[in-house]
N, C-alpha and C. Protein backbone atom coordinates (compact mmCIF):
# COMPACT_ATOMS: atom_id res chain seq x y z
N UNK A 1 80.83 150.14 129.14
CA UNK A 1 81.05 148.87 129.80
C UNK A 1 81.07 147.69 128.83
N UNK A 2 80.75 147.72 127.16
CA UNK A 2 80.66 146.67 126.32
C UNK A 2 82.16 146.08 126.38
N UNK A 3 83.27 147.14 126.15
CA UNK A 3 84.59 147.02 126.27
C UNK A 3 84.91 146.03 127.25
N UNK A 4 84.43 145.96 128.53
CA UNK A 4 84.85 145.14 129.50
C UNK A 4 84.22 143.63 128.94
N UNK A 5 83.07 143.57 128.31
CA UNK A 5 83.03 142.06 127.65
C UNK A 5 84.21 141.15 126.71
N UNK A 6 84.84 141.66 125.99
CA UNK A 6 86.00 141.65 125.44
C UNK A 6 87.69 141.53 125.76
N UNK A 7 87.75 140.44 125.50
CA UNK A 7 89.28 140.83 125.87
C UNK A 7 90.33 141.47 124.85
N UNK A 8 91.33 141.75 125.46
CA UNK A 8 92.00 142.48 125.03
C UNK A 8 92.51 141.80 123.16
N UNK A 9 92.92 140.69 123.30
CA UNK A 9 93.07 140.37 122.47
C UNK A 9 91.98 140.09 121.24
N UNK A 10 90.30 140.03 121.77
CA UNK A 10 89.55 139.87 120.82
C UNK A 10 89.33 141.05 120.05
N UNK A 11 89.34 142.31 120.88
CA UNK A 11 89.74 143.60 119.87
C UNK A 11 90.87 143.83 118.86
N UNK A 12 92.07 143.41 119.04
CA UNK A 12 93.10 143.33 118.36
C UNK A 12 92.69 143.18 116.99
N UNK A 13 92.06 141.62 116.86
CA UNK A 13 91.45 140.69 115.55
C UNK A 13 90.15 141.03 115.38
N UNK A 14 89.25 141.83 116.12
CA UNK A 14 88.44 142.18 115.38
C UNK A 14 87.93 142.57 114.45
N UNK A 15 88.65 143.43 113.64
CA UNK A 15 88.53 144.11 112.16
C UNK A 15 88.95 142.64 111.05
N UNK A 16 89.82 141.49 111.69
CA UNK A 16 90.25 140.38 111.08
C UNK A 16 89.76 139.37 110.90
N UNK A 17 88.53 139.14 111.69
CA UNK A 17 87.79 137.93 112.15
C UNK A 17 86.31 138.40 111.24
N UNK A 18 86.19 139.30 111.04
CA UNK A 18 84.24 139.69 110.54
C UNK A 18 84.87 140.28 108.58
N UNK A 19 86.12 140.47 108.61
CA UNK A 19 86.19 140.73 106.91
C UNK A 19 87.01 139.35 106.68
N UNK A 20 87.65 138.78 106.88
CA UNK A 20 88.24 137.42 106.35
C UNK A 20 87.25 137.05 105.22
N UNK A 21 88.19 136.92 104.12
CA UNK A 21 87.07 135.84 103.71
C UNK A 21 87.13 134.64 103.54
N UNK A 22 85.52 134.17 103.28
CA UNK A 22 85.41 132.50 103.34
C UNK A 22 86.35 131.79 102.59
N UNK A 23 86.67 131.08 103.67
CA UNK A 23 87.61 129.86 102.59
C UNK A 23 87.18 129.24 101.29
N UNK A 24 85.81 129.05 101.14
CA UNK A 24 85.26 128.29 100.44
C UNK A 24 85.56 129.51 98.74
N UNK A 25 85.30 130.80 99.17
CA UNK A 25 85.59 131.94 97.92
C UNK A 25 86.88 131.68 97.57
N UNK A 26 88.03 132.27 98.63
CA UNK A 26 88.86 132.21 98.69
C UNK A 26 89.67 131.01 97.22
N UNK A 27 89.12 129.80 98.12
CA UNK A 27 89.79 128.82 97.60
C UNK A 27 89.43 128.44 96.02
N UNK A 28 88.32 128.58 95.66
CA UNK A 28 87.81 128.73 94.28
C UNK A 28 88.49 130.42 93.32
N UNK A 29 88.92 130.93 94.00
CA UNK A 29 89.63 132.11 93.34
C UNK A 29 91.12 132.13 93.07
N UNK A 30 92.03 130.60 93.78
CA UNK A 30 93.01 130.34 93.70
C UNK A 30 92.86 129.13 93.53
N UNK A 31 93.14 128.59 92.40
CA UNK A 31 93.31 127.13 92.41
C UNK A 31 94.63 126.37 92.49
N UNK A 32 95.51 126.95 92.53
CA UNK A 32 96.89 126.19 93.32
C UNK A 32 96.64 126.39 95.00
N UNK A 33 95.58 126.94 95.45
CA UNK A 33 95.24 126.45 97.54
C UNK A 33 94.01 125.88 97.01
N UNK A 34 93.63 124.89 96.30
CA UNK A 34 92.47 123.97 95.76
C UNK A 34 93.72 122.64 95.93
N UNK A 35 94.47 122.16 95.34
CA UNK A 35 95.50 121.64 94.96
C UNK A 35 96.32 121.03 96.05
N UNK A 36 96.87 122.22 97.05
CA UNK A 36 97.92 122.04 98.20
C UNK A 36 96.60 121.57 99.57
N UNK A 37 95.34 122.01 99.36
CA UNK A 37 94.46 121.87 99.93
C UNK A 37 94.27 120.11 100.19
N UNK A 38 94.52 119.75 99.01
CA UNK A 38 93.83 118.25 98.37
C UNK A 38 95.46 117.50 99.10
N UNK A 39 96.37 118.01 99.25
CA UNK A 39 97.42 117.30 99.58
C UNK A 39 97.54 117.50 101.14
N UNK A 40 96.95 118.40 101.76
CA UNK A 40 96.81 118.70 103.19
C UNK A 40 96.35 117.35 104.14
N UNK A 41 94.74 117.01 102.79
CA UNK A 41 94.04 116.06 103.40
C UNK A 41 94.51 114.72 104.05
N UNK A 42 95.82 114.10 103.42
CA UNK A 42 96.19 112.93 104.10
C UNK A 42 97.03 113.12 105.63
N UNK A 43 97.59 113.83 105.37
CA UNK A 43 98.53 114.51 106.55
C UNK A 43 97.62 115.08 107.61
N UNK A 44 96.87 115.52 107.78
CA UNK A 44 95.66 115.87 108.54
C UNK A 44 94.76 114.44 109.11
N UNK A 45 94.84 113.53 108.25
CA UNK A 45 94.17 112.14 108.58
C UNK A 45 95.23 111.25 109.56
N UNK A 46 96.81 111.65 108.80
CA UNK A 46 97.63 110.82 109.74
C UNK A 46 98.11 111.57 111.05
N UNK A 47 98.03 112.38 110.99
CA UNK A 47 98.07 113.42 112.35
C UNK A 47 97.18 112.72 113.15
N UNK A 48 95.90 112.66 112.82
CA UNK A 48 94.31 112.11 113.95
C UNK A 48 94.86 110.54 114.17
N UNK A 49 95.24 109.79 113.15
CA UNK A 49 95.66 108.83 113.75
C UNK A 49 96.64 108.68 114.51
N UNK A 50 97.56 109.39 114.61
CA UNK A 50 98.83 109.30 115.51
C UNK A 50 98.45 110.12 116.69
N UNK A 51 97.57 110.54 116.90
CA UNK A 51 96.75 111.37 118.46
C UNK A 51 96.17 110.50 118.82
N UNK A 52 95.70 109.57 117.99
CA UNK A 52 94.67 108.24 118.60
C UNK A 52 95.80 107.16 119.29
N UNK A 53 96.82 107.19 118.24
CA UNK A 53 97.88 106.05 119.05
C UNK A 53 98.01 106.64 120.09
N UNK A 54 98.70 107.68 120.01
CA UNK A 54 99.19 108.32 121.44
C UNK A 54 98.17 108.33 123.03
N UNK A 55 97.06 108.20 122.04
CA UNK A 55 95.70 108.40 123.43
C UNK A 55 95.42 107.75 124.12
N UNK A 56 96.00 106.21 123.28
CA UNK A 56 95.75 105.41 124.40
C UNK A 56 96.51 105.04 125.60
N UNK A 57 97.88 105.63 125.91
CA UNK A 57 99.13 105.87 126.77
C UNK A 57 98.14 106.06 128.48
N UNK A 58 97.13 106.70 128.32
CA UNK A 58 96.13 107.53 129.17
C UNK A 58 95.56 106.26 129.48
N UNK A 59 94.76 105.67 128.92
CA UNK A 59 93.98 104.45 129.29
C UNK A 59 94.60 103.30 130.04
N UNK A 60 93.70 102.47 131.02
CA UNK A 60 94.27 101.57 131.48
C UNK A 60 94.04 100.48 130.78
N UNK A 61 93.58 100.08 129.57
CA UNK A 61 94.24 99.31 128.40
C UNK A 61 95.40 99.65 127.58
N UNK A 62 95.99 100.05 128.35
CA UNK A 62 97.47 100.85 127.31
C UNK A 62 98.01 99.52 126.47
N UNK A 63 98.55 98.27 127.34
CA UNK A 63 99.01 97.82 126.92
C UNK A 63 98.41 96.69 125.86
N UNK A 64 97.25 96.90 126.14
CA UNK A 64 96.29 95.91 125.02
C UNK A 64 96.05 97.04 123.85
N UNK A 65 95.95 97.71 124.04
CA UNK A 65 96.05 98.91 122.57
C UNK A 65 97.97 98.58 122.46
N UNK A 66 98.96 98.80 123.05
CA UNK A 66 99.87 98.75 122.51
C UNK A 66 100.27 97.25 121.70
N UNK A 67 100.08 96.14 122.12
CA UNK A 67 99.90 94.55 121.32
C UNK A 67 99.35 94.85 120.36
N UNK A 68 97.90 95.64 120.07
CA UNK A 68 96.88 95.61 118.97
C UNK A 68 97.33 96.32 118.10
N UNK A 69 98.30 97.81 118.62
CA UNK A 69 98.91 98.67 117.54
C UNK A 69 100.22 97.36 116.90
N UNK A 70 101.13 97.41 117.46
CA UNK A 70 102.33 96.61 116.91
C UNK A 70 101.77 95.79 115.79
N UNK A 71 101.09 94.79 116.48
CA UNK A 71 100.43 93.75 115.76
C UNK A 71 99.89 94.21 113.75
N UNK A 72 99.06 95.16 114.60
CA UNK A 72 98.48 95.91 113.18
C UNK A 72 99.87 96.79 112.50
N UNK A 73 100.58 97.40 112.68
CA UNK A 73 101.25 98.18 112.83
C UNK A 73 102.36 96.69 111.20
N UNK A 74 102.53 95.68 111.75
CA UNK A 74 103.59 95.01 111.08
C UNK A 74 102.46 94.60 109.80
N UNK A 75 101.51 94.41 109.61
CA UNK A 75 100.66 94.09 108.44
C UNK A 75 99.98 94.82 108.24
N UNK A 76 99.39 95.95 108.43
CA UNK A 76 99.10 97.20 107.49
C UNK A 76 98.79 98.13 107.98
N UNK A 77 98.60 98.67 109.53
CA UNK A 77 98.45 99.85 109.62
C UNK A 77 99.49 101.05 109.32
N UNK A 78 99.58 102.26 108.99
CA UNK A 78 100.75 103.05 108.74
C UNK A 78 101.26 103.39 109.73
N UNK A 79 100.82 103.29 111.39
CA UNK A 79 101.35 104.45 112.30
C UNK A 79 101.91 103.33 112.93
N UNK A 80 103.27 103.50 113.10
CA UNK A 80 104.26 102.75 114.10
C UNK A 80 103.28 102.72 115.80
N UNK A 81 104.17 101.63 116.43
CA UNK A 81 103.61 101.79 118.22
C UNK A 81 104.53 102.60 118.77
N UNK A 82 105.44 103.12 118.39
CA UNK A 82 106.37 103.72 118.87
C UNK A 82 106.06 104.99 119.46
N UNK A 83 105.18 105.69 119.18
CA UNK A 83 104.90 106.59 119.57
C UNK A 83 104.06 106.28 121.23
N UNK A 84 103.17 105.66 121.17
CA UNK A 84 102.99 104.78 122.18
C UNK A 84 103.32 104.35 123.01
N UNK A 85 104.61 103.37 122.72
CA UNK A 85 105.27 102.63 123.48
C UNK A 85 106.18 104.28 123.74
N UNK A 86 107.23 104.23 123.96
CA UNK A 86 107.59 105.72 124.18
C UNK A 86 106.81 106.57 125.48
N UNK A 87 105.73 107.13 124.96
CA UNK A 87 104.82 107.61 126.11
C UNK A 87 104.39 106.41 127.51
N UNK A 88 104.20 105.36 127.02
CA UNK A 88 104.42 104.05 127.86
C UNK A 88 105.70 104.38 128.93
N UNK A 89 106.49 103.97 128.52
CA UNK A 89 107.85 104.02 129.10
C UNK A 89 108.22 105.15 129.95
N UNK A 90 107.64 106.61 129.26
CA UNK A 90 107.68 107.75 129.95
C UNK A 90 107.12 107.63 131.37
N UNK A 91 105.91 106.97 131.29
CA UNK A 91 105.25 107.34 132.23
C UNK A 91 105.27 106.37 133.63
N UNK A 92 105.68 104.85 132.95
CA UNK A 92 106.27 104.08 133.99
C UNK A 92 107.71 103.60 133.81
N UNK A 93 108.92 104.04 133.64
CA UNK A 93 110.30 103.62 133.43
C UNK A 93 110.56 102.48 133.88
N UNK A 94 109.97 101.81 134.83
CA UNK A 94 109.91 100.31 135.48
C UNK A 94 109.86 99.46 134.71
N UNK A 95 108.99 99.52 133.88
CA UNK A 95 107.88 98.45 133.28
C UNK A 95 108.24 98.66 132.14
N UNK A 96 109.17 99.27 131.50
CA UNK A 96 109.76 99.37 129.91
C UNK A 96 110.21 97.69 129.47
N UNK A 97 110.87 96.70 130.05
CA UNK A 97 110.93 95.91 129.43
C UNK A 97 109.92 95.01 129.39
N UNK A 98 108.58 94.89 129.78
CA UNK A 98 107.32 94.52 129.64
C UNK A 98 106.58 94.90 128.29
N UNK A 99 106.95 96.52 128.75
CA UNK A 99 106.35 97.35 127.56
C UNK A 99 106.93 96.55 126.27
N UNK A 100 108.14 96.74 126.09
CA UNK A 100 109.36 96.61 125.31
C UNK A 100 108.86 94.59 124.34
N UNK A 101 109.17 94.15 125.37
CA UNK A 101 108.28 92.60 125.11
C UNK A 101 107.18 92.67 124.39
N UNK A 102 105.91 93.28 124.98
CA UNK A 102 104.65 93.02 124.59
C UNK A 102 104.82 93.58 122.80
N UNK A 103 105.29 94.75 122.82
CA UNK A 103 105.41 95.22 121.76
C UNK A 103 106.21 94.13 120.38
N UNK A 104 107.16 93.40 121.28
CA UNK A 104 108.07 92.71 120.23
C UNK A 104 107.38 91.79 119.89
N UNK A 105 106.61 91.16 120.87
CA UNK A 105 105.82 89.52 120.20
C UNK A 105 104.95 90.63 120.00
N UNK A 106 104.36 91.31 119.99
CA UNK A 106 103.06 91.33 119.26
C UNK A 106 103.36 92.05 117.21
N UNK A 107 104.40 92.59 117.00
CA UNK A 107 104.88 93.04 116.80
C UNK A 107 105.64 91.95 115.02
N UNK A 108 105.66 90.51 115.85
CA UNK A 108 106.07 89.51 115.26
C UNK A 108 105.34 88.64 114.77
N UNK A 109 104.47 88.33 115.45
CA UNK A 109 102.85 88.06 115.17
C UNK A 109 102.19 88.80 114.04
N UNK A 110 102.35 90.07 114.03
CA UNK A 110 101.66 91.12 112.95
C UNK A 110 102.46 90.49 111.51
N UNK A 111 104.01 90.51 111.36
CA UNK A 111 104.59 89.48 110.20
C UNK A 111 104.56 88.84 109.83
N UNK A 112 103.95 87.52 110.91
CA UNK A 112 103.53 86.54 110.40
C UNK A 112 101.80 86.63 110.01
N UNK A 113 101.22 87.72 110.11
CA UNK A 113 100.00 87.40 110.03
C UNK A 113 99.70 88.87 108.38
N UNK A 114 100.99 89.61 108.02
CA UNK A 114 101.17 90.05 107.23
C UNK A 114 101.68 89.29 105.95
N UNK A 115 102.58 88.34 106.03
CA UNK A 115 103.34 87.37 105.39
C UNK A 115 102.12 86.37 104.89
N UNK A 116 101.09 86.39 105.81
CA UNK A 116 99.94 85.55 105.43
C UNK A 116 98.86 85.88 104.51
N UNK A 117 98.93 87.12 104.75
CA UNK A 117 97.81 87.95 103.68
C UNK A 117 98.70 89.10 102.54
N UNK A 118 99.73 88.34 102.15
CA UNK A 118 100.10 88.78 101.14
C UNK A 118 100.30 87.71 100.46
N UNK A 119 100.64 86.60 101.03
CA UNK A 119 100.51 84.89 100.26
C UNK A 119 98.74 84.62 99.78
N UNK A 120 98.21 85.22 100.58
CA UNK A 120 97.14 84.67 100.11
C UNK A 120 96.09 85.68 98.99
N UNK A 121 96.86 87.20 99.20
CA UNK A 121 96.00 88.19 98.92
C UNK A 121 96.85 88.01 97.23
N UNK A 122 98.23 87.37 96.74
CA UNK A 122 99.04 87.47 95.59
C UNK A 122 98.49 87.33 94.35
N UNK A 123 97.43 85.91 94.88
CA UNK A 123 96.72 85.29 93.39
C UNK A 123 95.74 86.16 93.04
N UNK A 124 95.03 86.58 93.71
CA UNK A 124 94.56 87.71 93.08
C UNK A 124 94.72 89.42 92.92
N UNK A 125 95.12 89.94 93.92
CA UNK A 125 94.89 91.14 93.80
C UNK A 125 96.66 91.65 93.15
N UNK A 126 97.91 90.61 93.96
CA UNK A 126 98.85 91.02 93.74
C UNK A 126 99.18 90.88 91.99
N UNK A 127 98.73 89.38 91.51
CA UNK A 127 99.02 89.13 89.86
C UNK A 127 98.26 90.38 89.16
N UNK A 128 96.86 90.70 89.74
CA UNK A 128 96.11 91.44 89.13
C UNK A 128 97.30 92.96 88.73
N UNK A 129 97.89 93.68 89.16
CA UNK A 129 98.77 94.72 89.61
C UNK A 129 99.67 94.63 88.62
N UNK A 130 100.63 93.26 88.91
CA UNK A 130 101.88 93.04 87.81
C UNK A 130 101.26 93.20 86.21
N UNK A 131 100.13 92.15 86.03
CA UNK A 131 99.37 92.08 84.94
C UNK A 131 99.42 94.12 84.15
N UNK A 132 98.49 94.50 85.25
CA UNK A 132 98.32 95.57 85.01
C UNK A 132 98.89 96.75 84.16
N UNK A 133 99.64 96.60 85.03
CA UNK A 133 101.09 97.64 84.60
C UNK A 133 102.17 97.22 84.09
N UNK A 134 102.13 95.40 83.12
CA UNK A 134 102.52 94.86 82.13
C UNK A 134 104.15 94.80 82.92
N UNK A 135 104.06 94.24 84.11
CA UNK A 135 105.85 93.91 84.99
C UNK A 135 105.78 92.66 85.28
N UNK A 136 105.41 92.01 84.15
CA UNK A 136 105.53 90.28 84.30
C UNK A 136 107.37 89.78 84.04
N UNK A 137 107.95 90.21 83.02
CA UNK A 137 108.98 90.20 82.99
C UNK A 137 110.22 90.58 84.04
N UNK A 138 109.71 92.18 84.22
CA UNK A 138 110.65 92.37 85.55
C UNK A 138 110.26 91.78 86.82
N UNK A 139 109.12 91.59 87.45
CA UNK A 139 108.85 90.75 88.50
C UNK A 139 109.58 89.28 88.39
N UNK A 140 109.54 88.37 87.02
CA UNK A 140 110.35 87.36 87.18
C UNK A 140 111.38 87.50 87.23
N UNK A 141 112.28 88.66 86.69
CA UNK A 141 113.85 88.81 87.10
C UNK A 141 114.14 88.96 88.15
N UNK A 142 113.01 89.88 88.91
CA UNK A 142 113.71 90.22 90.26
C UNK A 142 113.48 88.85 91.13
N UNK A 143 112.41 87.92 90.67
CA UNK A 143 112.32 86.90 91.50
C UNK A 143 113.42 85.73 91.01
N UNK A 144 114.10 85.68 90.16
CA UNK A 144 115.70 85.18 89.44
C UNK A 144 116.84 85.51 90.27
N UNK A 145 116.70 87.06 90.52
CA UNK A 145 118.31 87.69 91.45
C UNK A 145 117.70 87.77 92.46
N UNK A 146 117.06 87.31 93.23
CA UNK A 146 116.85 87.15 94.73
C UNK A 146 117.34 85.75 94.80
N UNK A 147 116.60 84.69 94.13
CA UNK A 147 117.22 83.30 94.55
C UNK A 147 118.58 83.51 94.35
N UNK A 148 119.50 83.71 93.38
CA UNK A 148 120.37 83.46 93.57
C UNK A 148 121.77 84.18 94.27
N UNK A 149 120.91 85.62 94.98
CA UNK A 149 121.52 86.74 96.20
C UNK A 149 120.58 86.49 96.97
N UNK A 150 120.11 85.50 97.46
CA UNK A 150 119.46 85.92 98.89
C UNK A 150 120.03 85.71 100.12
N UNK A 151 121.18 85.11 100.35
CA UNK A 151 121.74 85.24 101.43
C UNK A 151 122.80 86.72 101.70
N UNK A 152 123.09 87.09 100.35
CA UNK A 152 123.60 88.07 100.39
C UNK A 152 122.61 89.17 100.64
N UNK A 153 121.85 89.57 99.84
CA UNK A 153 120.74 90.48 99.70
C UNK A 153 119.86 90.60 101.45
N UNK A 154 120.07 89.20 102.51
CA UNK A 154 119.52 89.54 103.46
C UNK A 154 120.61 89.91 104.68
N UNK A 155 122.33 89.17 103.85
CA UNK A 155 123.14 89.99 105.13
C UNK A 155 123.22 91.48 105.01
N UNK A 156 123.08 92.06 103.71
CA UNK A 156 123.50 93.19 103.63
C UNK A 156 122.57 93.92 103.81
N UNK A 157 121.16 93.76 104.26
CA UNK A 157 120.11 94.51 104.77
C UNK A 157 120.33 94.71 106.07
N UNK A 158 120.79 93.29 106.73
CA UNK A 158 121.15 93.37 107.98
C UNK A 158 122.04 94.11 108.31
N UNK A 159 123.44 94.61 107.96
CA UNK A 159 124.60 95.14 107.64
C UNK A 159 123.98 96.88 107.53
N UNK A 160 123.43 97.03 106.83
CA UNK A 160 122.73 98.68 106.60
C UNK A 160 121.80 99.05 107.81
N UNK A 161 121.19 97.84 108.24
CA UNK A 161 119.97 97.97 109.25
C UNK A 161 120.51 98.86 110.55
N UNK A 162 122.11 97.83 111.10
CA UNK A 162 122.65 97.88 112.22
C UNK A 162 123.46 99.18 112.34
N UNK A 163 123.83 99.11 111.06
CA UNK A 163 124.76 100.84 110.72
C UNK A 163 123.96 101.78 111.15
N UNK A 164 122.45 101.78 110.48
CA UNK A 164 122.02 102.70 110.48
C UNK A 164 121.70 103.24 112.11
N UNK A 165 121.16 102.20 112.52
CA UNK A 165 120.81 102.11 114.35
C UNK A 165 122.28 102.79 114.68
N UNK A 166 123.27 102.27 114.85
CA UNK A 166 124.37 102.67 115.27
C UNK A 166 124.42 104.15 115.21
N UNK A 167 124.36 104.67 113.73
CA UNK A 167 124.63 106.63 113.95
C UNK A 167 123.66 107.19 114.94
N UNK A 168 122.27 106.71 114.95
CA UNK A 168 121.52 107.57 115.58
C UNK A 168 122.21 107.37 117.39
């Protein structure tokens, strides 16, 4: 009758589950899965964060997590609202251009409040960087051919932007 404790499938892996060995051996006996291990780690971090965006779709603060993602989202967080907004939309198709809105001003707000802490974050941390890695020269060139392409340099972003939207 032990058999009947078991399912079918835990017998299968049984002989697989009690000799495995520890990762921890394992991984010290191969040091290229030490390596791919160490590169796993960020992708595993942005995975949890993009389950967290997504989680809040469930909550009835959706749309105050969706403002707070955008917002963050345009000055430094890595995970778009899109994922978010998306599941948003899924779930009420009505209310997409609400959704759609909240996301855009909040979204715009995050640029201007990104645009702000890179003006202010420049004198120090940004000079510190150029200094660094001795790109005082090329930083002033590139800040030379922007003034004098920047209307070009911003139609033709625009121009690539719209193309690109268009294929998909």
């Amino acid at each position: 009758m032990i058999f009947l404790k078991f399912s079918m499938f835990d017998w299968l892996f049984f002989w697989r589950k009690n000799n495995a060995p520890q990762f921890r051996e394992f991984i010290e006996s191969k040091p290229i899965l030490w390596l791919f291990s160490c590169f796993n780690w960020p992708r595993k971090k942005i995975r949890s964060l993009y389950n967290w965006v997504v989680g809040w779709a469930q909550t009835k603060r959706a749309e105050q997590a969706l403002a707070g993602i955008a917002f963050a989202e345009s000055s430094f967080f890595p995970i778009p609202p899109d994922p978010l907004l998306i599941a948003m939309v899924m779930a009420r198709p009505l209310k997409f251009l609400r959704h759609a809105f909240i996301c855009t001003v909040a979204s715009a707000l995050g640029g201007v409040a990104g645009y702000g802490i890179g003006m202010v974050l420049f004198g120090t941390i940004g000079s510190w960087v150029i200094d660094t890695y001795g790109l005082q020269e090329e930083f002033a060139l590139i800040g030379i051919r922007y003034e004098e392409n920047a209307f070009l340099t911003v139609f033709t972003a625009c121009l690539l932007y719209t193309s690109d939207a268009a294929d998909e």
